[in-house]
N, C-alpha and C. Protein backbone atom coordinates (compact mmCIF):
# COMPACT_ATOMS: atom_id res chain seq x y z
N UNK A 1 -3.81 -1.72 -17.58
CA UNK A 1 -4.76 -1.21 -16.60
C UNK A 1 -5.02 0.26 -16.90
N UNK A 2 -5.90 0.87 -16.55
CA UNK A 2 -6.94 1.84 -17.02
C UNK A 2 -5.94 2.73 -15.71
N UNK A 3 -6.21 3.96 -15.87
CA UNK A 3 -5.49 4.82 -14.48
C UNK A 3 -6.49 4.94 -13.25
N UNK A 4 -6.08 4.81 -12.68
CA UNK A 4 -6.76 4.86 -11.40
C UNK A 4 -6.66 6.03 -10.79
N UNK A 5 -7.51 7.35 -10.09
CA UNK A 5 -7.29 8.00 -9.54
C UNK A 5 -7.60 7.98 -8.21
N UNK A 6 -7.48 8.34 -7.25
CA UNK A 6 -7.60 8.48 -5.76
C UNK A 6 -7.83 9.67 -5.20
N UNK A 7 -7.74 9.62 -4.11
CA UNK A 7 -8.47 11.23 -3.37
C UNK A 7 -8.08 11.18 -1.80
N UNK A 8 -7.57 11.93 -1.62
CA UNK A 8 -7.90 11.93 0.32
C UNK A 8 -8.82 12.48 0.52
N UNK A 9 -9.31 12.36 1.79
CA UNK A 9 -10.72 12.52 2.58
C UNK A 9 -11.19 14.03 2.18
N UNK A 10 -11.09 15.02 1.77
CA UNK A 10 -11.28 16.15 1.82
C UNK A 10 -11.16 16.50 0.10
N UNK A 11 -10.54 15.46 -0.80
CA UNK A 11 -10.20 15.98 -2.09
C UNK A 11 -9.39 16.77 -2.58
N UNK A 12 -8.53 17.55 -1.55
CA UNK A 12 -8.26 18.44 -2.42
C UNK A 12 -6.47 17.91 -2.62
N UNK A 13 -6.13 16.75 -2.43
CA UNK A 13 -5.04 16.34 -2.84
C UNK A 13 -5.44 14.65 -3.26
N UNK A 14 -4.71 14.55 -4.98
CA UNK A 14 -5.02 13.25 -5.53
C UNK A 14 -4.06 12.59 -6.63
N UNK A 15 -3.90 11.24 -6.22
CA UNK A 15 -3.40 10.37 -6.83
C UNK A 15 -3.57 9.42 -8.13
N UNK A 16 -2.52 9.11 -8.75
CA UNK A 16 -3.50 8.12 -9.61
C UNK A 16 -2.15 7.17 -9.99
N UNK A 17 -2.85 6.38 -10.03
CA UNK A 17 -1.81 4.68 -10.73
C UNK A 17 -2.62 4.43 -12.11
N UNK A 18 -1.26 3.66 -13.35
CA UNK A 18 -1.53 3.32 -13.91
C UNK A 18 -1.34 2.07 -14.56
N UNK A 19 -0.61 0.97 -13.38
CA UNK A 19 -0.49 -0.04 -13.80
C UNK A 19 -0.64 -0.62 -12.29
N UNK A 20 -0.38 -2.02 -12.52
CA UNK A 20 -1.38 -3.37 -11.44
C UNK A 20 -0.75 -2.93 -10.36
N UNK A 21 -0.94 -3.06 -9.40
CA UNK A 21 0.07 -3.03 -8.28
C UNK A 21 1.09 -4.21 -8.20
N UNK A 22 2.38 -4.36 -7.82
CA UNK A 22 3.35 -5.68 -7.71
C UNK A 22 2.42 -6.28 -6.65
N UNK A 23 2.48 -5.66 -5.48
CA UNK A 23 1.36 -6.67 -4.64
C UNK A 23 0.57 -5.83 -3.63
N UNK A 24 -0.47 -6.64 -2.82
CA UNK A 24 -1.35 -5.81 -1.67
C UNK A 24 -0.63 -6.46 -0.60
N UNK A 25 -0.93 -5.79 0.88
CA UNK A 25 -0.56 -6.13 2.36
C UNK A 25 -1.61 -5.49 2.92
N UNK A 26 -1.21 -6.21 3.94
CA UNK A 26 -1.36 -6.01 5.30
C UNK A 26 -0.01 -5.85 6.28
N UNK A 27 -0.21 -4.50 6.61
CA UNK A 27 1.06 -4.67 7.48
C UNK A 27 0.70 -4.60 9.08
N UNK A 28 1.13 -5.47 10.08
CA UNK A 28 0.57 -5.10 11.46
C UNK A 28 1.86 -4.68 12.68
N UNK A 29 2.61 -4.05 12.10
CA UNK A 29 4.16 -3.56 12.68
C UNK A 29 3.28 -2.63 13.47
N UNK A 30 4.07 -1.94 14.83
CA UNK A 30 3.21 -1.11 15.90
C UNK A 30 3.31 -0.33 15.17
N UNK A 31 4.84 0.31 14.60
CA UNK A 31 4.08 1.91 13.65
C UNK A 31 2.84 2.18 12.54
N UNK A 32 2.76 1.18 11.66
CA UNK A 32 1.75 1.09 10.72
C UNK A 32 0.39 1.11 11.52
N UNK A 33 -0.20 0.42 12.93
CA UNK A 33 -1.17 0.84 13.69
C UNK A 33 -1.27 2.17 14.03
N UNK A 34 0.03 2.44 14.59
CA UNK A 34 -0.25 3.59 15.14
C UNK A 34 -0.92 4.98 13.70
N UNK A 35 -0.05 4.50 12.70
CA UNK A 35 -0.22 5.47 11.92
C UNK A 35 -1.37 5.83 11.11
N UNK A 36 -2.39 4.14 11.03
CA UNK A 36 -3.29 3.81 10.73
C UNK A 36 -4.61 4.10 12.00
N UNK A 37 -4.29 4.42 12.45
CA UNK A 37 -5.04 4.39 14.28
C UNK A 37 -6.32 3.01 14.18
N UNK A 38 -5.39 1.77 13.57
CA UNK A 38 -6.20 0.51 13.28
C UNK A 38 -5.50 -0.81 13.64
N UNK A 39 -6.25 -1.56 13.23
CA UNK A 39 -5.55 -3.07 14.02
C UNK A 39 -4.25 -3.06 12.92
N UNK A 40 -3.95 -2.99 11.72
CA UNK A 40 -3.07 -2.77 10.29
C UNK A 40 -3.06 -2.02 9.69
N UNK A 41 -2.49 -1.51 8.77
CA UNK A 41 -2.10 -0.22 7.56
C UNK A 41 -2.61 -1.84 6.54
N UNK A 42 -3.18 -0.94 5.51
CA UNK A 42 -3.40 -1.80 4.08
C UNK A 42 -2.11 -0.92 3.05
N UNK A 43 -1.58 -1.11 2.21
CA UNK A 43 -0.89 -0.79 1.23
C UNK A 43 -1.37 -2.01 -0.11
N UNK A 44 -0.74 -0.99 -1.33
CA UNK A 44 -0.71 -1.19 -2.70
C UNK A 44 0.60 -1.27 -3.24
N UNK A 45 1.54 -2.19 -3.39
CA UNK A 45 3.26 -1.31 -4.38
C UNK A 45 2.63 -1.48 -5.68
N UNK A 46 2.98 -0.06 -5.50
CA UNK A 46 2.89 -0.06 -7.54
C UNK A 46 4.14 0.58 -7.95
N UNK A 47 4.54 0.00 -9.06
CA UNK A 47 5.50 0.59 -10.06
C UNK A 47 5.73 2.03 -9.90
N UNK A 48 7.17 2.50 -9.15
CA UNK A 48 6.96 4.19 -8.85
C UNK A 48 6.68 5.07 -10.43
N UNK A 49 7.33 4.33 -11.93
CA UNK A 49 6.77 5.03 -12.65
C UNK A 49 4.95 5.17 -13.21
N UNK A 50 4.53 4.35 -12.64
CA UNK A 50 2.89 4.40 -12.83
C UNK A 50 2.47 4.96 -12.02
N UNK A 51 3.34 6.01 -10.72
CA UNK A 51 1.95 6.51 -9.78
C UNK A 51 2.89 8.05 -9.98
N UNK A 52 1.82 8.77 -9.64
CA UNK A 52 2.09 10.28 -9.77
C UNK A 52 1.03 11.28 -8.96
N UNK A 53 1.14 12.27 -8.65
CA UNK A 53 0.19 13.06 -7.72
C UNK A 53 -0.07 13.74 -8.80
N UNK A 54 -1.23 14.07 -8.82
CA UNK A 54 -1.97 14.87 -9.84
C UNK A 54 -2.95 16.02 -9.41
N UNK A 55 -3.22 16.13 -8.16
CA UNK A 55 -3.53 17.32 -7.46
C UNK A 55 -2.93 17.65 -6.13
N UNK A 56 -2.66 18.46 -5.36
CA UNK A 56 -2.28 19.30 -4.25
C UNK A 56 -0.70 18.55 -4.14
N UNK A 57 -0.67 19.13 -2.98
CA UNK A 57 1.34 18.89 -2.68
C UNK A 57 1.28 18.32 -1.39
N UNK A 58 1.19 16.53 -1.58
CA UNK A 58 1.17 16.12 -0.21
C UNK A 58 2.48 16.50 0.76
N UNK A 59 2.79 16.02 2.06
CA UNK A 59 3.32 17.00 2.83
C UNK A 59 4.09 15.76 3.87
N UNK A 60 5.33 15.47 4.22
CA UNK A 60 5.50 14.72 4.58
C UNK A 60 5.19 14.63 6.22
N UNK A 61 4.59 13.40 6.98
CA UNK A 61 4.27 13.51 8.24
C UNK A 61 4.67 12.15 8.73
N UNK A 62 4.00 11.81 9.99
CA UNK A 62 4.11 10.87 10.62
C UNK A 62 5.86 9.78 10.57
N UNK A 63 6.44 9.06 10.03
CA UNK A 63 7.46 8.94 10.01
C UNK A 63 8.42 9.39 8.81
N UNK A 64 9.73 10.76 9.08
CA UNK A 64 9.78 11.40 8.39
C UNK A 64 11.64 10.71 7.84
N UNK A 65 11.85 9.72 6.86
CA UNK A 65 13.48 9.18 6.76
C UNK A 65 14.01 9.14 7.99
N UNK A 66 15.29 8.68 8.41
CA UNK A 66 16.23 8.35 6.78
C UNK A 66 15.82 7.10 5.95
N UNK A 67 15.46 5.88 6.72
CA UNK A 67 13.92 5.15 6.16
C UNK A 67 13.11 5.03 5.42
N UNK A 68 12.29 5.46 5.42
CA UNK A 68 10.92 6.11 5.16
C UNK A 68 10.63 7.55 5.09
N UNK A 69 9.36 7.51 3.97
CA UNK A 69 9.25 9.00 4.32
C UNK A 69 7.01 9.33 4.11
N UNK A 70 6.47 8.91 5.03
CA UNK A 70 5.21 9.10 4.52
C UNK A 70 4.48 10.22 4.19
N UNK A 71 3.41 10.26 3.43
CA UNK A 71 3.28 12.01 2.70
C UNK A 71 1.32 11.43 2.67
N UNK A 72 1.10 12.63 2.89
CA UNK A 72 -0.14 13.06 3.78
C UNK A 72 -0.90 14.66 2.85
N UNK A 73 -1.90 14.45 2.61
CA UNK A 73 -3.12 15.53 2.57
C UNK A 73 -2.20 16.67 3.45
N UNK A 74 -2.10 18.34 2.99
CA UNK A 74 -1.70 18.88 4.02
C UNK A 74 -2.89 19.45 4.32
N UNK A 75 -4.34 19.19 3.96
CA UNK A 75 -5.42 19.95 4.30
C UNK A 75 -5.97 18.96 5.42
N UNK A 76 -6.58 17.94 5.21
CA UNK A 76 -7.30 16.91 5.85
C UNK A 76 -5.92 15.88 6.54
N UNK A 77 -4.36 15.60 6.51
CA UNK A 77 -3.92 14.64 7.15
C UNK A 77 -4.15 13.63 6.60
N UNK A 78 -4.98 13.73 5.47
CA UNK A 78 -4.66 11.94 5.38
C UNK A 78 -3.47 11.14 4.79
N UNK A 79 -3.15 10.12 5.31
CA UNK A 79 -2.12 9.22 4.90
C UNK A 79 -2.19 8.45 3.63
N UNK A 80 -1.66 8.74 2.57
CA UNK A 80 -1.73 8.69 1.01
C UNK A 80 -1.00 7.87 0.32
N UNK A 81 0.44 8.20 0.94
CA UNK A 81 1.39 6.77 0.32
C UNK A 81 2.53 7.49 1.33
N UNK A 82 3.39 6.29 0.48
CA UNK A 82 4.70 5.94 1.37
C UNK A 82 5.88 5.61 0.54
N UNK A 83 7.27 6.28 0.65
CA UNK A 83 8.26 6.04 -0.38
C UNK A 83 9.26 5.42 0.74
N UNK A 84 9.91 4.24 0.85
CA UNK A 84 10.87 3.94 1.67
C UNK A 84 12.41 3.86 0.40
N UNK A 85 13.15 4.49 1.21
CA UNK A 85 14.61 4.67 0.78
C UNK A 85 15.37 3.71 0.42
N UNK A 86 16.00 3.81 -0.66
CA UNK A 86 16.40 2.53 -1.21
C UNK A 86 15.58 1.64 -2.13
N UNK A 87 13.96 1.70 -2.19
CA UNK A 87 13.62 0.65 -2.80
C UNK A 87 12.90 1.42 -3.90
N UNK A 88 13.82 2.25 -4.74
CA UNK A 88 12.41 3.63 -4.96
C UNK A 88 12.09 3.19 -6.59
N UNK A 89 12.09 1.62 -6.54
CA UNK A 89 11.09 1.13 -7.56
C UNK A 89 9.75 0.68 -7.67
N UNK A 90 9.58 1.11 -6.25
CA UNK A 90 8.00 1.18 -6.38
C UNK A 90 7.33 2.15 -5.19
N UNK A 91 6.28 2.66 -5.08
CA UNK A 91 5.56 3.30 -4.44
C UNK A 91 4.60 2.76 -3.32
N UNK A 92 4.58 2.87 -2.38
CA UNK A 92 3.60 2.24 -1.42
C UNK A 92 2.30 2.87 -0.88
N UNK A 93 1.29 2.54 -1.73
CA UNK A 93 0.46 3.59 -2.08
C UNK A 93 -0.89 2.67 -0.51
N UNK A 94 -1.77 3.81 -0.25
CA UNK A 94 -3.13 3.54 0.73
C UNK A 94 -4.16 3.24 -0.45
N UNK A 95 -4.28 1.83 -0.57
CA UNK A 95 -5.20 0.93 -1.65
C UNK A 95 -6.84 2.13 -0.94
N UNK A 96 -7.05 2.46 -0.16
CA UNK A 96 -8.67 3.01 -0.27
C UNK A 96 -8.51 4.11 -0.46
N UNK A 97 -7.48 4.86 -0.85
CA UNK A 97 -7.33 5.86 -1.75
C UNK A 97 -8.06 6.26 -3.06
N UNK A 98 -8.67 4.53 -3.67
CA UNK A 98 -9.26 4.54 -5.01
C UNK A 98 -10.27 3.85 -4.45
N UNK A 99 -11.41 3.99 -5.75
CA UNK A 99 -13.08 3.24 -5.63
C UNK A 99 -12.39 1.83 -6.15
N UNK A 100 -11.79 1.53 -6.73
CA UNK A 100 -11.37 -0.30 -6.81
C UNK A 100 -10.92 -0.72 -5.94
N UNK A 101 -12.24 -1.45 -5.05
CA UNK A 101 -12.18 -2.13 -4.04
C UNK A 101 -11.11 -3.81 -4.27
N UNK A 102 -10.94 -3.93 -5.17
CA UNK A 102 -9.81 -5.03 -4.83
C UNK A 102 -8.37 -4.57 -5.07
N UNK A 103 -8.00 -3.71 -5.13
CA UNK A 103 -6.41 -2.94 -4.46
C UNK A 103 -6.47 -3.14 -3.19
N UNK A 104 -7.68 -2.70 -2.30
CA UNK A 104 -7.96 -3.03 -0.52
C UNK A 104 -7.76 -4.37 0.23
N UNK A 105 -7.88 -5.58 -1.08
CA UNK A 105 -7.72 -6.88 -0.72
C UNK A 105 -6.20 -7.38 -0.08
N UNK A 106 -5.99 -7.68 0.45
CA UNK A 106 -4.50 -7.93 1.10
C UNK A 106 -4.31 -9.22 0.83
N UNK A 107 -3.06 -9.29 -0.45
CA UNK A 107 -2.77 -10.85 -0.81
C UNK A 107 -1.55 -11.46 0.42
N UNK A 108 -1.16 -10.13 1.15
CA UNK A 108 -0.12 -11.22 1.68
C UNK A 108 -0.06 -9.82 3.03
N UNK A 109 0.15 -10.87 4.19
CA UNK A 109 0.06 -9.88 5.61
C UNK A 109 2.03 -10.06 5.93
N UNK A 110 2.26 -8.84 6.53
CA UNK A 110 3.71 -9.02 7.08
C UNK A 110 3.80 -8.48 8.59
N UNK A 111 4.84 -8.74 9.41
CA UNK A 111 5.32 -8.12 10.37
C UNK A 111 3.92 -9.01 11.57
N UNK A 112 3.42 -10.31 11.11
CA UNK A 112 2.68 -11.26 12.50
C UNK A 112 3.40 -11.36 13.49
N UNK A 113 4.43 -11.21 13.94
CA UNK A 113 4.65 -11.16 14.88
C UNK A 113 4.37 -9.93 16.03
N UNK A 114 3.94 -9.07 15.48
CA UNK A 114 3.71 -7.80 16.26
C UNK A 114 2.05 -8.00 16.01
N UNK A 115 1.49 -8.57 15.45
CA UNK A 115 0.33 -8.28 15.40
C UNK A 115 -1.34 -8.64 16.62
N UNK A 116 -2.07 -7.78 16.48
CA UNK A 116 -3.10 -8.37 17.60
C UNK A 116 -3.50 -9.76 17.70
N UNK A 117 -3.61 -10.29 18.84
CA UNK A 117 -4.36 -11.75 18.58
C UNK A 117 -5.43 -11.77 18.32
N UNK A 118 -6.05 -10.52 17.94
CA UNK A 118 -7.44 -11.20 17.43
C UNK A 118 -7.57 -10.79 15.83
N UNK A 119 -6.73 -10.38 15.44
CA UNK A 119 -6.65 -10.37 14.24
C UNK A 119 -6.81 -11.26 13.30
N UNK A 120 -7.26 -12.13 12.30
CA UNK A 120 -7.08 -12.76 11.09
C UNK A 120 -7.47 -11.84 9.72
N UNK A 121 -6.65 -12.32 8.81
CA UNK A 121 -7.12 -11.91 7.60
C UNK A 121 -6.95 -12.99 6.30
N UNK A 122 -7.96 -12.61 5.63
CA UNK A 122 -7.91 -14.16 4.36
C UNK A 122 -6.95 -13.93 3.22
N UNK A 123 -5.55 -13.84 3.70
CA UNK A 123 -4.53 -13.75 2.61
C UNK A 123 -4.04 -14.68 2.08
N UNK A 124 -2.83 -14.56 1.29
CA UNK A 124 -2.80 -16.04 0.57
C UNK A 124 -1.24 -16.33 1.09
N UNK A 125 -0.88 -15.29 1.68
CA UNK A 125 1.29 -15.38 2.36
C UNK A 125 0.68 -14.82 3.38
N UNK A 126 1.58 -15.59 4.69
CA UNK A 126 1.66 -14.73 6.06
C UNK A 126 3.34 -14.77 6.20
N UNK A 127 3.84 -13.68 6.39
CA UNK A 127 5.04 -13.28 6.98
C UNK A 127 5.38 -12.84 8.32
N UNK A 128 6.18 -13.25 9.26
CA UNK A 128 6.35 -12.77 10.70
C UNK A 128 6.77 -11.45 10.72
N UNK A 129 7.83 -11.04 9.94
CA UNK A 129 8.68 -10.12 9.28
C UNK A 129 8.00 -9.42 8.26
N UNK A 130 8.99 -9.48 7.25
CA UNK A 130 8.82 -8.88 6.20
C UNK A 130 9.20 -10.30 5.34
N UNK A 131 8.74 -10.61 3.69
CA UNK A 131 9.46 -11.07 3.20
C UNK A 131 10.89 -10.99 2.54
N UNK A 132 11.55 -12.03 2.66
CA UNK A 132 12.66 -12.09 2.33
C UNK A 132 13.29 -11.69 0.96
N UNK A 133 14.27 -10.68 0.33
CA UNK A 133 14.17 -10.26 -0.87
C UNK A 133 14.18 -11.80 -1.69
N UNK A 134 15.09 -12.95 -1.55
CA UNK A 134 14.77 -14.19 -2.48
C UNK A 134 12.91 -14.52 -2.58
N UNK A 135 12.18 -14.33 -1.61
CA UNK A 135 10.87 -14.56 -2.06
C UNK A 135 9.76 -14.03 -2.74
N UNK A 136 10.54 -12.59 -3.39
CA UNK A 136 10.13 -11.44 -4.15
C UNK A 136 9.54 -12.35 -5.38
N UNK A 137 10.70 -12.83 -6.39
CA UNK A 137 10.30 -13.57 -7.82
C UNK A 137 8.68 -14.16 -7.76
N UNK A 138 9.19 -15.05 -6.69
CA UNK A 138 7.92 -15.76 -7.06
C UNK A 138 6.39 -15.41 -6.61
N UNK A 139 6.46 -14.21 -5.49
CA UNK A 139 5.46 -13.53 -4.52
C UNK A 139 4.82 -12.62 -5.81
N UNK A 140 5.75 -11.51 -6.41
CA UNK A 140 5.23 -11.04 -7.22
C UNK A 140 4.85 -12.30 -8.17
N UNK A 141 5.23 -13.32 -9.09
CA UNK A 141 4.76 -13.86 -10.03
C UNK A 141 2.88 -14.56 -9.78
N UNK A 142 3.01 -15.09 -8.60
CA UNK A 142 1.84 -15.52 -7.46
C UNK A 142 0.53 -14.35 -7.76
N UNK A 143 1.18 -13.43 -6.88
CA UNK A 143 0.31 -11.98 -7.20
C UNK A 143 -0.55 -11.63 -8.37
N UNK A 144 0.66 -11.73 -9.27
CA UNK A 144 0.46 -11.42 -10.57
C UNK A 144 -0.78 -12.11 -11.08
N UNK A 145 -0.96 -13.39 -11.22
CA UNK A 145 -1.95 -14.35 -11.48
C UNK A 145 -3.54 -14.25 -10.65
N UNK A 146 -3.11 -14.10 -9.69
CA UNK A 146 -4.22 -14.20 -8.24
C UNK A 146 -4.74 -12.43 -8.51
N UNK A 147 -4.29 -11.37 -9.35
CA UNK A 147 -4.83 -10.16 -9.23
C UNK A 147 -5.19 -10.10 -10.49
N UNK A 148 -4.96 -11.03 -11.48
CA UNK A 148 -4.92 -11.49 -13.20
C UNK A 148 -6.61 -11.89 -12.73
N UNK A 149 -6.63 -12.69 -11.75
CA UNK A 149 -7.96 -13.82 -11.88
C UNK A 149 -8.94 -12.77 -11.11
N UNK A 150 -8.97 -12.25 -9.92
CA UNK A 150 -9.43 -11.24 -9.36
C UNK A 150 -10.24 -10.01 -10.39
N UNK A 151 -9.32 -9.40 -11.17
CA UNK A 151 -9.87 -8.44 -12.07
C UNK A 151 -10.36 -8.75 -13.28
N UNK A 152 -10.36 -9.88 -13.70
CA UNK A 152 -11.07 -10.51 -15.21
C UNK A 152 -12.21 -9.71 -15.20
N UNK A 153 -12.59 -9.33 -16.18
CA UNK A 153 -14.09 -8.67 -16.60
C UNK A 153 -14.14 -7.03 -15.90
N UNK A 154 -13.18 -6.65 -15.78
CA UNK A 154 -13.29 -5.34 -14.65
C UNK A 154 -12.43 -4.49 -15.96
């Protein structure tokens, strides 16, 4: 994959990936609304060695560890990505961060049980939770194919 760069709302802090993402979501947990001020947060995991900040010094906000730690535009606030502790093999990046509108696609929604009832989305996994680390192998392998067929010719 070609690098992808990104931007928050204002530009003056930016991202870029250079390989597929492991997978897209939807997450509808109350913090990810709240943080999203939306019905869900969308995310991207990508490989933490394929993503890197390449302009300004995002700034950590909204939920700050031992957890999580989300990092934000310190000019404009915007919400950019997300590193949670412990898993720091990949990056949890805001897919409309970039003009490739199918990073935005959400192959798999988590945390339905918190979510609005009027919500649907056309994913291909629904999780109540989170998935289970045994359903990783084959979620990513799934992914893999379904974002293989998605980007052909791109």
């Amino acid at each position: 994959m070609k690098p992808l760069v990104g931007s928050c709302r204002c530009g003056s802090t930016e991202i870029e990936i250079s390989a597929a993402p492991i997978v897209t979501a939807a997450c509808h947990c109350d913090g990810c609304r709240k943080m999203s001020s939306s019905a869900f947060s969308l995310t991207a995991m990508v490989p933490a060695p394929a993503f890197r900040v390449t302009k300004g010094d995002p700034v950590k906000g909204g939920a700050k560890g031992p957890q999580l730690d989300h990092y934000f535009c310190p000019d404009c606030m915007t919400w950019m990505f997300t590193r949670i502790t412990g898993m720091d093999a990949f990056v949890n990046v805001r897919p409309t961060m970039f003009d490739d509108k199918n990073l935005a696609h959400p192959f798999m929604e988590t945390m339905t049980a918190e979510k609005l009832d009027w919500v649907t989305l056309p994913v291909e996994r629904s999780y109540t939770g989170f998935p289970p680390p045994e359903d990783f192998p084959e979620l990513m392998q799934a992914f893999a194919a379904h974002w293989a067929e998605k980007t052909a010719g791109t």
